[in-house]
PDBML (XML) file of the C-alpha atoms, coordinates in Angstrom:
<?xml version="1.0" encoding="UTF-8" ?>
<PDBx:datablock datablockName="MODEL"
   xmlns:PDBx="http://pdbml.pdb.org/schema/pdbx-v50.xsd"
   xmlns:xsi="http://www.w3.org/2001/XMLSchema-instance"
   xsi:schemaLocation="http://pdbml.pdb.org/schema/pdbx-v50.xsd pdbx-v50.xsd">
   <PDBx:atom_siteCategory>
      <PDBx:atom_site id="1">
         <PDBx:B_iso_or_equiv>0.00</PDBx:B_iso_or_equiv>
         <PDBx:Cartn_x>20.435</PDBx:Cartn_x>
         <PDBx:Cartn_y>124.000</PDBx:Cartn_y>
         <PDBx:Cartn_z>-95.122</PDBx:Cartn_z>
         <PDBx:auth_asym_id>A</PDBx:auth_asym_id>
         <PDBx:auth_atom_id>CA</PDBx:auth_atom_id>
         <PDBx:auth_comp_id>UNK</PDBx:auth_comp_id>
         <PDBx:auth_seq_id>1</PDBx:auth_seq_id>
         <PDBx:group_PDB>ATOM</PDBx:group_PDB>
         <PDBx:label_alt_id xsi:nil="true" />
         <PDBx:label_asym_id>A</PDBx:label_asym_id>
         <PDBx:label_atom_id>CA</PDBx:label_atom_id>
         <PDBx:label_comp_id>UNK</PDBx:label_comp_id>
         <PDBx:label_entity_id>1</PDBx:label_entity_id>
         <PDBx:label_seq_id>1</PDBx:label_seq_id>
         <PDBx:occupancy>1.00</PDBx:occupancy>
         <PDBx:pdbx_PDB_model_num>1</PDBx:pdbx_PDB_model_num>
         <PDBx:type_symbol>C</PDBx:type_symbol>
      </PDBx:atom_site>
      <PDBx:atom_site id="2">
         <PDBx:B_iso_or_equiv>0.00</PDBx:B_iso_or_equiv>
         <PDBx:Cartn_x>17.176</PDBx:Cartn_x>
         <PDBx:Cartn_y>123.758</PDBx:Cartn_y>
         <PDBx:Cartn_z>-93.557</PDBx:Cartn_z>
         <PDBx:auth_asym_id>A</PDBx:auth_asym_id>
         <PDBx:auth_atom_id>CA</PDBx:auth_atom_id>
         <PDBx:auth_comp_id>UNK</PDBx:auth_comp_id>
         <PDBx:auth_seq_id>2</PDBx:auth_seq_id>
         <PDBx:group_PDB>ATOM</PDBx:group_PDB>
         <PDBx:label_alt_id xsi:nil="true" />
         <PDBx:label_asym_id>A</PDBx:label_asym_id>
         <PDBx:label_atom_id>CA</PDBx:label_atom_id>
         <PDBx:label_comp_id>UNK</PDBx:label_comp_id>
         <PDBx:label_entity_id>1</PDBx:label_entity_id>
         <PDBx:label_seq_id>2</PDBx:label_seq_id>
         <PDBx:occupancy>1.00</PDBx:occupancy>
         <PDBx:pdbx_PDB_model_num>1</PDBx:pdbx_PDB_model_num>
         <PDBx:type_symbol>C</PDBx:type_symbol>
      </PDBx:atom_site>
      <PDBx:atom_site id="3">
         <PDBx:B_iso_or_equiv>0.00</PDBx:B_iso_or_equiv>
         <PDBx:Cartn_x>18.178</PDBx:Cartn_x>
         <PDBx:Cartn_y>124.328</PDBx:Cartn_y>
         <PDBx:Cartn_z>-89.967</PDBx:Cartn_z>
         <PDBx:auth_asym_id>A</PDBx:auth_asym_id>
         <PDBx:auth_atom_id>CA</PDBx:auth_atom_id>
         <PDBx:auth_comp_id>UNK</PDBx:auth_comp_id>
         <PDBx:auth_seq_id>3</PDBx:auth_seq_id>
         <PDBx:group_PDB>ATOM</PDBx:group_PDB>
         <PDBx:label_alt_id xsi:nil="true" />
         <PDBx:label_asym_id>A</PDBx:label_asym_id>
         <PDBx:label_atom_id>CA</PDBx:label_atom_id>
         <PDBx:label_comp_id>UNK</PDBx:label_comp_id>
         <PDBx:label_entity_id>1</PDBx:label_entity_id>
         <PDBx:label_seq_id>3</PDBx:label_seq_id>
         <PDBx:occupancy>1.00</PDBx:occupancy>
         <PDBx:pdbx_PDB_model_num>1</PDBx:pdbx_PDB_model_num>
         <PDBx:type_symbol>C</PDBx:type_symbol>
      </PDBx:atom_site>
      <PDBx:atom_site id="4">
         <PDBx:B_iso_or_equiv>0.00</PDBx:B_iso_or_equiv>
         <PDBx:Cartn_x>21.009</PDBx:Cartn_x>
         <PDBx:Cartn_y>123.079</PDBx:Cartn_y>
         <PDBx:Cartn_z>-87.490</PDBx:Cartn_z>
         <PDBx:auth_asym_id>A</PDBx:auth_asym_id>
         <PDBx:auth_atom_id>CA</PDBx:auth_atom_id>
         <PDBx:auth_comp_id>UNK</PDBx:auth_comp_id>
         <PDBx:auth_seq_id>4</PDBx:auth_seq_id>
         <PDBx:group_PDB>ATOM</PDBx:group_PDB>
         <PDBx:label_alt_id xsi:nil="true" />
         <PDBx:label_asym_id>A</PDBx:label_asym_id>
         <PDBx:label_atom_id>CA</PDBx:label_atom_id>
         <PDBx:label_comp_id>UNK</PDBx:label_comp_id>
         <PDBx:label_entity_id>1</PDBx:label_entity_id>
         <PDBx:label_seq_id>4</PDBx:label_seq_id>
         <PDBx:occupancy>1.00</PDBx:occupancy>
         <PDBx:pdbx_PDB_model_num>1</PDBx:pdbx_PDB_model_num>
         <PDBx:type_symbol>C</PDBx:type_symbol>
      </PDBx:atom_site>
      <PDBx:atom_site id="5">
         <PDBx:B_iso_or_equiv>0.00</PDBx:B_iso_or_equiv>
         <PDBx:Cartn_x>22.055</PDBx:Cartn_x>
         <PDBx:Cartn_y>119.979</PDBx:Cartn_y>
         <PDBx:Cartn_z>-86.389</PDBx:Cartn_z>
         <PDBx:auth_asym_id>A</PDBx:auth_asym_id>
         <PDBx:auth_atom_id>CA</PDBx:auth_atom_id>
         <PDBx:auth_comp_id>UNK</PDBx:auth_comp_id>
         <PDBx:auth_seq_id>5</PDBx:auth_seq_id>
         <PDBx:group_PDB>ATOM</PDBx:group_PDB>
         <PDBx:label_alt_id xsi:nil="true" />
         <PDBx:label_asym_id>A</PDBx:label_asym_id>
         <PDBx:label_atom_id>CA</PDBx:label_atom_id>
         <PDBx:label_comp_id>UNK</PDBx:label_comp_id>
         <PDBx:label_entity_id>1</PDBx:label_entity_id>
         <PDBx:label_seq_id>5</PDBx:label_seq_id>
         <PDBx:occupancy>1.00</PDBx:occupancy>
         <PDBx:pdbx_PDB_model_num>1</PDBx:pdbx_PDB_model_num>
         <PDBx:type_symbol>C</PDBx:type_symbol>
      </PDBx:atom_site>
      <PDBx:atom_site id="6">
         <PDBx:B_iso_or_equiv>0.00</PDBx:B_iso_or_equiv>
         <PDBx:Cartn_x>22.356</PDBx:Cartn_x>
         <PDBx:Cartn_y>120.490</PDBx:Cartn_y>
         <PDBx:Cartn_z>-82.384</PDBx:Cartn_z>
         <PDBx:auth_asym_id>A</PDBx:auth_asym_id>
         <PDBx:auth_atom_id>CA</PDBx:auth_atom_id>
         <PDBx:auth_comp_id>UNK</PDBx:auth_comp_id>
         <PDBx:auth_seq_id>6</PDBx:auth_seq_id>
         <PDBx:group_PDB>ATOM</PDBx:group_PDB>
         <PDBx:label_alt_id xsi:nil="true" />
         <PDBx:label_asym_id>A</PDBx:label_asym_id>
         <PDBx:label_atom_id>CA</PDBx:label_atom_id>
         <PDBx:label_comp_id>UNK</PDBx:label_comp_id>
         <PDBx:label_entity_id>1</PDBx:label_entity_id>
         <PDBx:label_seq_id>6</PDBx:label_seq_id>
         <PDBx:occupancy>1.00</PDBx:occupancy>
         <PDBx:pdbx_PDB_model_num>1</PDBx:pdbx_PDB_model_num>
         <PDBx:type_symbol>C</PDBx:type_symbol>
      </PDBx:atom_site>
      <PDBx:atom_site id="7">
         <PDBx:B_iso_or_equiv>0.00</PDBx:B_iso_or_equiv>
         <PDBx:Cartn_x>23.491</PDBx:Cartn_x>
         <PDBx:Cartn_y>118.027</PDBx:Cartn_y>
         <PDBx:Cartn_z>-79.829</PDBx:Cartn_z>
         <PDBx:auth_asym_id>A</PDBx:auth_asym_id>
         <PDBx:auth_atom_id>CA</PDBx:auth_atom_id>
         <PDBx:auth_comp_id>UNK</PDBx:auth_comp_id>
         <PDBx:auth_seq_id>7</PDBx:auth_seq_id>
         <PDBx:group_PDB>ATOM</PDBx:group_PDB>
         <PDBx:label_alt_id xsi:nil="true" />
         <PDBx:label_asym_id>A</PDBx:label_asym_id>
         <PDBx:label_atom_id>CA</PDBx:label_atom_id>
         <PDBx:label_comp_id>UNK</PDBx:label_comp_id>
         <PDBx:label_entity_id>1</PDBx:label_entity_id>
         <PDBx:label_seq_id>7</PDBx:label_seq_id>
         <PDBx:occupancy>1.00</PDBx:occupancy>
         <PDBx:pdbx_PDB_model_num>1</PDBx:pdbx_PDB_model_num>
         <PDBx:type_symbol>C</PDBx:type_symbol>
      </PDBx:atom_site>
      <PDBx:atom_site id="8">
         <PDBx:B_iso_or_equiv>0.00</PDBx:B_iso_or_equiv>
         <PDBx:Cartn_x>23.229</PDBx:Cartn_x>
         <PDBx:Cartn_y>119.022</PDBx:Cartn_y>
         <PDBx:Cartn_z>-75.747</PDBx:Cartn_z>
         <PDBx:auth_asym_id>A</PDBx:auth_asym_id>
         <PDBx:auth_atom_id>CA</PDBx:auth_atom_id>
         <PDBx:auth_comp_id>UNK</PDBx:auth_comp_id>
         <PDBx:auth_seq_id>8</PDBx:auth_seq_id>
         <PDBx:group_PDB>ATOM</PDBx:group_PDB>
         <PDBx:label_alt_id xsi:nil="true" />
         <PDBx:label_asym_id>A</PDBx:label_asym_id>
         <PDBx:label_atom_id>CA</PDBx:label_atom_id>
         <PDBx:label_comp_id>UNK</PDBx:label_comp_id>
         <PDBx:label_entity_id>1</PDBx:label_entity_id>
         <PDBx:label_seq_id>8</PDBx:label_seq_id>
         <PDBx:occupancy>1.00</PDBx:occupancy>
         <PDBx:pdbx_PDB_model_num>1</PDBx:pdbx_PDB_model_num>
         <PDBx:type_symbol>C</PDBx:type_symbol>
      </PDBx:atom_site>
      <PDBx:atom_site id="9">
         <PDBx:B_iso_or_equiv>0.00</PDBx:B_iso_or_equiv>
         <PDBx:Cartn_x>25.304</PDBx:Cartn_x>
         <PDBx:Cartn_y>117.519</PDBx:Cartn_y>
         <PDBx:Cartn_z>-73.376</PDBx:Cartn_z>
         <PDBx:auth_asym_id>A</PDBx:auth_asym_id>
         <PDBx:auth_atom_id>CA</PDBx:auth_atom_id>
         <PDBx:auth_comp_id>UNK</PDBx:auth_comp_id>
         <PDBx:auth_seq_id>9</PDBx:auth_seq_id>
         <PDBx:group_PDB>ATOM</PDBx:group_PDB>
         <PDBx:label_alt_id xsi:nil="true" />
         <PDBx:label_asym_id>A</PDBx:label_asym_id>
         <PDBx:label_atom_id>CA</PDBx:label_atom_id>
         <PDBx:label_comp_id>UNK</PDBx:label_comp_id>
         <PDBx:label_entity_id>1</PDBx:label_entity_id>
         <PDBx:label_seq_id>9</PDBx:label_seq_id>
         <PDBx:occupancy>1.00</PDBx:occupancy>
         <PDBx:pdbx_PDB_model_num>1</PDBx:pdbx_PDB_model_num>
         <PDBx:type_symbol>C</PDBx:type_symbol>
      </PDBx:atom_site>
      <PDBx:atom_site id="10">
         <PDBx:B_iso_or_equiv>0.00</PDBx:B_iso_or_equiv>
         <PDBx:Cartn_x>23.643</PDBx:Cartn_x>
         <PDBx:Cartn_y>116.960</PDBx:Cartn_y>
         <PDBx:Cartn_z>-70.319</PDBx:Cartn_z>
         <PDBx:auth_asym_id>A</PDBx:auth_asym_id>
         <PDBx:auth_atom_id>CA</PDBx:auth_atom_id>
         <PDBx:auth_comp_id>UNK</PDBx:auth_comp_id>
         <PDBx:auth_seq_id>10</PDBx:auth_seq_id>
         <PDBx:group_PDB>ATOM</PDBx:group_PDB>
         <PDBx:label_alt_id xsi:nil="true" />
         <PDBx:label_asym_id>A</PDBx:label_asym_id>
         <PDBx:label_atom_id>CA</PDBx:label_atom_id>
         <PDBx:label_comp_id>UNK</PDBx:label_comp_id>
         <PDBx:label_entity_id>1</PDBx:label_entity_id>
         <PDBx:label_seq_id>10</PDBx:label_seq_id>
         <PDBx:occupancy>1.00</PDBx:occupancy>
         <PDBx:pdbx_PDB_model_num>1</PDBx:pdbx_PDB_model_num>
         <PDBx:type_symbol>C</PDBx:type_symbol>
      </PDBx:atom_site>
      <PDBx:atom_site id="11">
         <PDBx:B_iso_or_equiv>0.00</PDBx:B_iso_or_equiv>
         <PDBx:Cartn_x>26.734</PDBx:Cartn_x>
         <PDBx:Cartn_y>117.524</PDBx:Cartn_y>
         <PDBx:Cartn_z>-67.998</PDBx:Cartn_z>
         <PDBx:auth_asym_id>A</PDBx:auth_asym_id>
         <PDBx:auth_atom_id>CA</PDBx:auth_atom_id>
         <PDBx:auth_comp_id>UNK</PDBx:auth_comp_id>
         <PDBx:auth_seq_id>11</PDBx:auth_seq_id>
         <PDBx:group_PDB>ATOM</PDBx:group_PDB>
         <PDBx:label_alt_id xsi:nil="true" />
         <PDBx:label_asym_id>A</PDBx:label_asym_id>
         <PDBx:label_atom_id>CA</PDBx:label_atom_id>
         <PDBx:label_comp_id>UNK</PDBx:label_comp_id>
         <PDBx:label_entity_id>1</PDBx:label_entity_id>
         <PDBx:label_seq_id>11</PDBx:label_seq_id>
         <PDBx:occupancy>1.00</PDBx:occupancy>
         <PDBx:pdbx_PDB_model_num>1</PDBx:pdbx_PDB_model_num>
         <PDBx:type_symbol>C</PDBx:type_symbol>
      </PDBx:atom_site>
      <PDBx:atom_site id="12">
         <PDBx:B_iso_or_equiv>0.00</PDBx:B_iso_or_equiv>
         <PDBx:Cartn_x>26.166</PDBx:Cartn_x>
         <PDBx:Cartn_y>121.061</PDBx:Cartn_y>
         <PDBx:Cartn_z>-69.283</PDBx:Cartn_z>
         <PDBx:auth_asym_id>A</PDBx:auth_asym_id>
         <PDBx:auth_atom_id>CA</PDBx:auth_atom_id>
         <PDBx:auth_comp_id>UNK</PDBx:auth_comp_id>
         <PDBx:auth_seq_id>12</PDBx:auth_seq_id>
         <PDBx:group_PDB>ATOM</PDBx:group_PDB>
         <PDBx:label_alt_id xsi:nil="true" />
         <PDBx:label_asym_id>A</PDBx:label_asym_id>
         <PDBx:label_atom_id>CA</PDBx:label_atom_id>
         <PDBx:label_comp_id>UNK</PDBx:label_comp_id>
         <PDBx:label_entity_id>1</PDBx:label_entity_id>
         <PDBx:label_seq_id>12</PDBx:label_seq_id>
         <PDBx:occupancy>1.00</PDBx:occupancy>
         <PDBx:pdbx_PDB_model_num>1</PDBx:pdbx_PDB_model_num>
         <PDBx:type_symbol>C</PDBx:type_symbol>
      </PDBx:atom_site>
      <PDBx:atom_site id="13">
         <PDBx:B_iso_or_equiv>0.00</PDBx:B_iso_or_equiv>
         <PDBx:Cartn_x>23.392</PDBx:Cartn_x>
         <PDBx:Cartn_y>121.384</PDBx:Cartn_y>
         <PDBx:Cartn_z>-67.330</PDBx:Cartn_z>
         <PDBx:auth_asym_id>A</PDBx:auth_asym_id>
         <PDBx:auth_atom_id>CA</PDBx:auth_atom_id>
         <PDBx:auth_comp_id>UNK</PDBx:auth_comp_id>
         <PDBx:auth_seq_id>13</PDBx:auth_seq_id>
         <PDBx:group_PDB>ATOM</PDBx:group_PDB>
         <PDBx:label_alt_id xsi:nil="true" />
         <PDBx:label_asym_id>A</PDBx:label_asym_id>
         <PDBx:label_atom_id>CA</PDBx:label_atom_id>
         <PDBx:label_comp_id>UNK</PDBx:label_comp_id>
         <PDBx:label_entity_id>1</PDBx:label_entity_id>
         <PDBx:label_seq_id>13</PDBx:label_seq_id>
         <PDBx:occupancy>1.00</PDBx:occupancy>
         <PDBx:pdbx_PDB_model_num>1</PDBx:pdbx_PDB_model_num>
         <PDBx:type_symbol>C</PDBx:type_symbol>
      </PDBx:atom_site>
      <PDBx:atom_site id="14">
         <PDBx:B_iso_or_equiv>0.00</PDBx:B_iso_or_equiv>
         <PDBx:Cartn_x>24.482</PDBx:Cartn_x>
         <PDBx:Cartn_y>119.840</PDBx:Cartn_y>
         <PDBx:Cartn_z>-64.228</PDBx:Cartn_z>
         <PDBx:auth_asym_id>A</PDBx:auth_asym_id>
         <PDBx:auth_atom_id>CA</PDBx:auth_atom_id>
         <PDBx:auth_comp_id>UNK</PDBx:auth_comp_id>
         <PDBx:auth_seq_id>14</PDBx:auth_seq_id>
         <PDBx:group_PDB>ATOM</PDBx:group_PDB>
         <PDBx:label_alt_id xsi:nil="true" />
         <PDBx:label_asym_id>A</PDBx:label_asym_id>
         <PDBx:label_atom_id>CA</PDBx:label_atom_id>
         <PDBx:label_comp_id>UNK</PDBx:label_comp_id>
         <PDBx:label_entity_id>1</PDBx:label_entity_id>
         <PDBx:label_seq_id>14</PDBx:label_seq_id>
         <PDBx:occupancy>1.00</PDBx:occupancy>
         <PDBx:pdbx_PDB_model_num>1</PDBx:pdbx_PDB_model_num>
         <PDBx:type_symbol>C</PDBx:type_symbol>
      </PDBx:atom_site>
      <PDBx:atom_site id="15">
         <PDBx:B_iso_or_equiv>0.00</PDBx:B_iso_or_equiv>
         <PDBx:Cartn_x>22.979</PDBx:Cartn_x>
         <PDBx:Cartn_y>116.250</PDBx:Cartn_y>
         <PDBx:Cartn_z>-64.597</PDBx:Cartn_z>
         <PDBx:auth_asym_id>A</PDBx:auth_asym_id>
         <PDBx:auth_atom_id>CA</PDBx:auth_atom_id>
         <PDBx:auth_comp_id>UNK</PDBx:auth_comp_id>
         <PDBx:auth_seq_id>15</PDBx:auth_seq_id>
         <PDBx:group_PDB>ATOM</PDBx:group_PDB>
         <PDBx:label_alt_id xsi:nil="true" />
         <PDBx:label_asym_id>A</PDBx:label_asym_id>
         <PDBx:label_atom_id>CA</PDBx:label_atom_id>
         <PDBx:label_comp_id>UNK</PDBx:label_comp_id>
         <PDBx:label_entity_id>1</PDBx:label_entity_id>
         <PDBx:label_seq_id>15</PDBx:label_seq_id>
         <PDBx:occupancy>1.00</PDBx:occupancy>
         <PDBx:pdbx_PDB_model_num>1</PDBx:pdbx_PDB_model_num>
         <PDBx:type_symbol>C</PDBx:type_symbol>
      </PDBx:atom_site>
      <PDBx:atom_site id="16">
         <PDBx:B_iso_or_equiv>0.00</PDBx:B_iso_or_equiv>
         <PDBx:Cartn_x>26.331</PDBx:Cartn_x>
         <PDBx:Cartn_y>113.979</PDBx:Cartn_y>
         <PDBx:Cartn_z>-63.225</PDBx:Cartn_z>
         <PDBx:auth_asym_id>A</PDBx:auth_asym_id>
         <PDBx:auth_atom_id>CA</PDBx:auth_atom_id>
         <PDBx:auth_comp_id>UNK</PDBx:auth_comp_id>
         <PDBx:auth_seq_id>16</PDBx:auth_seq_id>
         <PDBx:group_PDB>ATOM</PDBx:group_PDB>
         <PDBx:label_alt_id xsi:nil="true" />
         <PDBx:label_asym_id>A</PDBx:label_asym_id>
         <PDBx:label_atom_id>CA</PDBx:label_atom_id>
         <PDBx:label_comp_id>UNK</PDBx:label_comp_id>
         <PDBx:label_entity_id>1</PDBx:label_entity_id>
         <PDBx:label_seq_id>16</PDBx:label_seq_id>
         <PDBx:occupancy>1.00</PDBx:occupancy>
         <PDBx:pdbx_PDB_model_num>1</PDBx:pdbx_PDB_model_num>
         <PDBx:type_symbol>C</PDBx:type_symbol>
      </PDBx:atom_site>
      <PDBx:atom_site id="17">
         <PDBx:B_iso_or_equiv>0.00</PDBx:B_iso_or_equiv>
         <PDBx:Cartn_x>26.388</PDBx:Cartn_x>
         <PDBx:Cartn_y>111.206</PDBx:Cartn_y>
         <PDBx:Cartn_z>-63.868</PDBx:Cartn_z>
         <PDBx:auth_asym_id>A</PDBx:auth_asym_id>
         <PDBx:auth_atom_id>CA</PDBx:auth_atom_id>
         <PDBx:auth_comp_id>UNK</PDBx:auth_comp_id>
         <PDBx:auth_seq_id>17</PDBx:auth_seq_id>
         <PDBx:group_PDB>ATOM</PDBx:group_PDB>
         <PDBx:label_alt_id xsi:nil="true" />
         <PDBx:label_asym_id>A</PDBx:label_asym_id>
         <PDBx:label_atom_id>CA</PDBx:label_atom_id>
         <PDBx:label_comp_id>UNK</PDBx:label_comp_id>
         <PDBx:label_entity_id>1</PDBx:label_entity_id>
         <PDBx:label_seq_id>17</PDBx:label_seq_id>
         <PDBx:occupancy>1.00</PDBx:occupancy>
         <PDBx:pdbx_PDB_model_num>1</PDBx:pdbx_PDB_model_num>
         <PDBx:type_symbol>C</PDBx:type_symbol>
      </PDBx:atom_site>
      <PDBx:atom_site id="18">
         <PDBx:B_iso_or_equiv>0.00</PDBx:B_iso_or_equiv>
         <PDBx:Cartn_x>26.552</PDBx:Cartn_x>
         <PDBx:Cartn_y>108.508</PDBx:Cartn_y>
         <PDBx:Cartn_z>-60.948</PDBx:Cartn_z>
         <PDBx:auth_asym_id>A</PDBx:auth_asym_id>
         <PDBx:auth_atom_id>CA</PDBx:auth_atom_id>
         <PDBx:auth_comp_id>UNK</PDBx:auth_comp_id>
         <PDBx:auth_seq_id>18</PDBx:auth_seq_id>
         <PDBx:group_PDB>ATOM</PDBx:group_PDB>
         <PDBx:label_alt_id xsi:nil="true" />
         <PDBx:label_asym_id>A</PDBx:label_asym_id>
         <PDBx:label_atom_id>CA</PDBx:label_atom_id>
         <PDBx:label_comp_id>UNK</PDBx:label_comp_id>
         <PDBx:label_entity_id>1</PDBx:label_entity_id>
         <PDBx:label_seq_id>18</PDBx:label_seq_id>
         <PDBx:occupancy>1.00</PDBx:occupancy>
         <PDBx:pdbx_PDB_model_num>1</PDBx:pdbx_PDB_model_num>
         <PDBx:type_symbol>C</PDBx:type_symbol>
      </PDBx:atom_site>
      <PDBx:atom_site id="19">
         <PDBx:B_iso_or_equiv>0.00</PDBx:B_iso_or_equiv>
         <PDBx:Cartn_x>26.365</PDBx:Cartn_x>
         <PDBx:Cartn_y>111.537</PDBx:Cartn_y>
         <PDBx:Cartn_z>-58.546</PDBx:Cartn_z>
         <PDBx:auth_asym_id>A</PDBx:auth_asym_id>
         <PDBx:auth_atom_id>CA</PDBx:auth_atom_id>
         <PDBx:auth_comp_id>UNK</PDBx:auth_comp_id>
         <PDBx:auth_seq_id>19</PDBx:auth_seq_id>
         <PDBx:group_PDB>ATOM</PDBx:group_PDB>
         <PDBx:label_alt_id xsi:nil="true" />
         <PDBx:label_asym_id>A</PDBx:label_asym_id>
         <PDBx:label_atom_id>CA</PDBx:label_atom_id>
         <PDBx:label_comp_id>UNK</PDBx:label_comp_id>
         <PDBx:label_entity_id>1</PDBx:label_entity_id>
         <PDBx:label_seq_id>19</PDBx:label_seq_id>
         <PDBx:occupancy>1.00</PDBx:occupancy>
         <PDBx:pdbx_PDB_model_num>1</PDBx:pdbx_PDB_model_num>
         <PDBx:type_symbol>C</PDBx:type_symbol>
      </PDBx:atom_site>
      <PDBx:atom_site id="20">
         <PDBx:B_iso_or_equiv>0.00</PDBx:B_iso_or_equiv>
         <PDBx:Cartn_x>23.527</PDBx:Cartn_x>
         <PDBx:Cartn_y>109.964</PDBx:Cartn_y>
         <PDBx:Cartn_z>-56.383</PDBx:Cartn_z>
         <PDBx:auth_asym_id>A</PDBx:auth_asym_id>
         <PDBx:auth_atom_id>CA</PDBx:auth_atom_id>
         <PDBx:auth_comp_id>UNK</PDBx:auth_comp_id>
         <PDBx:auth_seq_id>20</PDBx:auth_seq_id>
         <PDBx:group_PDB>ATOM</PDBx:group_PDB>
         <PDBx:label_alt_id xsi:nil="true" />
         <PDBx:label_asym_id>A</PDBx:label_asym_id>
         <PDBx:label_atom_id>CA</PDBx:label_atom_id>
         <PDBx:label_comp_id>UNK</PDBx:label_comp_id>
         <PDBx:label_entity_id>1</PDBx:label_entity_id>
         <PDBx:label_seq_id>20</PDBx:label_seq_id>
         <PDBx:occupancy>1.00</PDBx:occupancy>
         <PDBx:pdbx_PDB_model_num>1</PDBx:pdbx_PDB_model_num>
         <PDBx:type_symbol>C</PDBx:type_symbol>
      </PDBx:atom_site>
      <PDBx:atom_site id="21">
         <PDBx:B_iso_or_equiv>0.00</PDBx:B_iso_or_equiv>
         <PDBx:Cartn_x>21.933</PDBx:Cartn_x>
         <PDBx:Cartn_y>114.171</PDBx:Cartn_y>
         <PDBx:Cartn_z>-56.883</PDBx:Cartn_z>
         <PDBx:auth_asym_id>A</PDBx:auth_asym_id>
         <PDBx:auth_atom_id>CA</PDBx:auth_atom_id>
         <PDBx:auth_comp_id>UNK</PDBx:auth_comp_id>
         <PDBx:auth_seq_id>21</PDBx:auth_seq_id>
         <PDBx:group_PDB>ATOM</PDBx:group_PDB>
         <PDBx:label_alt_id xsi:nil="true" />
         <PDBx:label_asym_id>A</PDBx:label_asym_id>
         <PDBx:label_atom_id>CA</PDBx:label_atom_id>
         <PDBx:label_comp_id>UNK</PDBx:label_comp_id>
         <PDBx:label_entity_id>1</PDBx:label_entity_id>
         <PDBx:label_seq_id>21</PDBx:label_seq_id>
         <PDBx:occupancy>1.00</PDBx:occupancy>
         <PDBx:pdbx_PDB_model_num>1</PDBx:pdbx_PDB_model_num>
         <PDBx:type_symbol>C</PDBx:type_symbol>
      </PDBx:atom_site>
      <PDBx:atom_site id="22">
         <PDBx:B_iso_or_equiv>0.00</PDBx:B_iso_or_equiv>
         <PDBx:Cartn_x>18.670</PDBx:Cartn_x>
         <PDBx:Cartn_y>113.920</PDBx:Cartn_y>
         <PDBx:Cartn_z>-57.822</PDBx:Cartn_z>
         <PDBx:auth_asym_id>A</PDBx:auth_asym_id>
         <PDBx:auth_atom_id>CA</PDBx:auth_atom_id>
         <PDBx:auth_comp_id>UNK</PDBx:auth_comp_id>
         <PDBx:auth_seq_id>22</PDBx:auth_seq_id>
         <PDBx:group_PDB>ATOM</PDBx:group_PDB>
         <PDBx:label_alt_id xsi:nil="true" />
         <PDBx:label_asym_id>A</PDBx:label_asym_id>
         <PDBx:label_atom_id>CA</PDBx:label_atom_id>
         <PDBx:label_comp_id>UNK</PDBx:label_comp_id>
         <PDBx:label_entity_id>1</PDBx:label_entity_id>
         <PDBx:label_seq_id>22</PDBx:label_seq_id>
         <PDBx:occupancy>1.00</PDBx:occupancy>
         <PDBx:pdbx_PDB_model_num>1</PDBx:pdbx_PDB_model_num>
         <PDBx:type_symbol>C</PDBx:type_symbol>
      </PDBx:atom_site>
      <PDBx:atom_site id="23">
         <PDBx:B_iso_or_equiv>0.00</PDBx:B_iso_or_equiv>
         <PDBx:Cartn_x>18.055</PDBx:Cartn_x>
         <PDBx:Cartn_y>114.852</PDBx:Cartn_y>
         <PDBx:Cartn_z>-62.024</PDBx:Cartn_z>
         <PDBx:auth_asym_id>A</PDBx:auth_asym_id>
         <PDBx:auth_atom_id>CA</PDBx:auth_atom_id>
         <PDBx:auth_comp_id>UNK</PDBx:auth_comp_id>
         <PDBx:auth_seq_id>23</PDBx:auth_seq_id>
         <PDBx:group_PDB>ATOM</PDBx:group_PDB>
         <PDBx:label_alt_id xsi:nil="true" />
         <PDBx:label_asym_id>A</PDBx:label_asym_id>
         <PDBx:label_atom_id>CA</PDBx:label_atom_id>
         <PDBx:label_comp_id>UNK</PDBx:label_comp_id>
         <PDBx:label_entity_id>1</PDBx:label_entity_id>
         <PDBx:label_seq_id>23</PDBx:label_seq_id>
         <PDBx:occupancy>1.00</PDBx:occupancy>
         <PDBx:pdbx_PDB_model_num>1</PDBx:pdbx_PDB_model_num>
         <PDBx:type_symbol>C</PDBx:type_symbol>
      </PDBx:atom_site>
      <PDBx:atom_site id="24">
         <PDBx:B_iso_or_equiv>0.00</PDBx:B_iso_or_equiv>
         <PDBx:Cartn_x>14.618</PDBx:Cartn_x>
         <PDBx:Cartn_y>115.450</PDBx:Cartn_y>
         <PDBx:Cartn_z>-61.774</PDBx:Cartn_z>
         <PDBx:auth_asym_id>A</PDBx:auth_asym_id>
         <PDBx:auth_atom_id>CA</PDBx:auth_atom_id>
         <PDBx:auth_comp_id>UNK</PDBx:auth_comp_id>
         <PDBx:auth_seq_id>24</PDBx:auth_seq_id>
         <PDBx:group_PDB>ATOM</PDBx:group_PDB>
         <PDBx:label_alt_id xsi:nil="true" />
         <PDBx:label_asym_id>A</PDBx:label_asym_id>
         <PDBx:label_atom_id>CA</PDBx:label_atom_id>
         <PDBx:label_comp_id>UNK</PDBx:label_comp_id>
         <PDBx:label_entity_id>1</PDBx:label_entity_id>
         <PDBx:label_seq_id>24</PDBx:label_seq_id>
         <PDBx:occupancy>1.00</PDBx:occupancy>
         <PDBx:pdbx_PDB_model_num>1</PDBx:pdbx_PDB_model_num>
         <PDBx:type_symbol>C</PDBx:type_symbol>
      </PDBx:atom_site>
      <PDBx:atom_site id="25">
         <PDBx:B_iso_or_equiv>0.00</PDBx:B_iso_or_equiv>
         <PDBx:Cartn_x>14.720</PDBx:Cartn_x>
         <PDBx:Cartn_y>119.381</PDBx:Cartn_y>
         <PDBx:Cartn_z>-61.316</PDBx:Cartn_z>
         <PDBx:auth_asym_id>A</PDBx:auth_asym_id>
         <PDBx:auth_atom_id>CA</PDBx:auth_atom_id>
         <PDBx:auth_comp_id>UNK</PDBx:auth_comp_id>
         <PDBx:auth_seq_id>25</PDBx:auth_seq_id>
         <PDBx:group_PDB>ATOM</PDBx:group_PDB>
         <PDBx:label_alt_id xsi:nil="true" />
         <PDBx:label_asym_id>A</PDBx:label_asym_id>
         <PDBx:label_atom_id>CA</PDBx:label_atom_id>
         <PDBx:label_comp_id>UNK</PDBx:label_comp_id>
         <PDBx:label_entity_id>1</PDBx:label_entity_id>
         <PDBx:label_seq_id>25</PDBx:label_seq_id>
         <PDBx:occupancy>1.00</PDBx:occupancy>
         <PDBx:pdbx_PDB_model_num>1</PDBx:pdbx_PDB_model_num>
         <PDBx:type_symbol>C</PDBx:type_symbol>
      </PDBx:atom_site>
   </PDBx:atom_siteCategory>
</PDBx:datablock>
């Protein structure tokens, strides 16, 4: 009622887990 209730993946944005990649950028 008051606004929305939103939940992000990460993956979405590329972070992988146990990739080794660096998440910083």
């Amino acid at each position: 009622a008051t606004g929305k209730s939103k939940v992000y993946n990460m993956a979405d944005f590329g972070l992988k887990a146990n990739s080794g990649e660096n998440a910083s950028p």
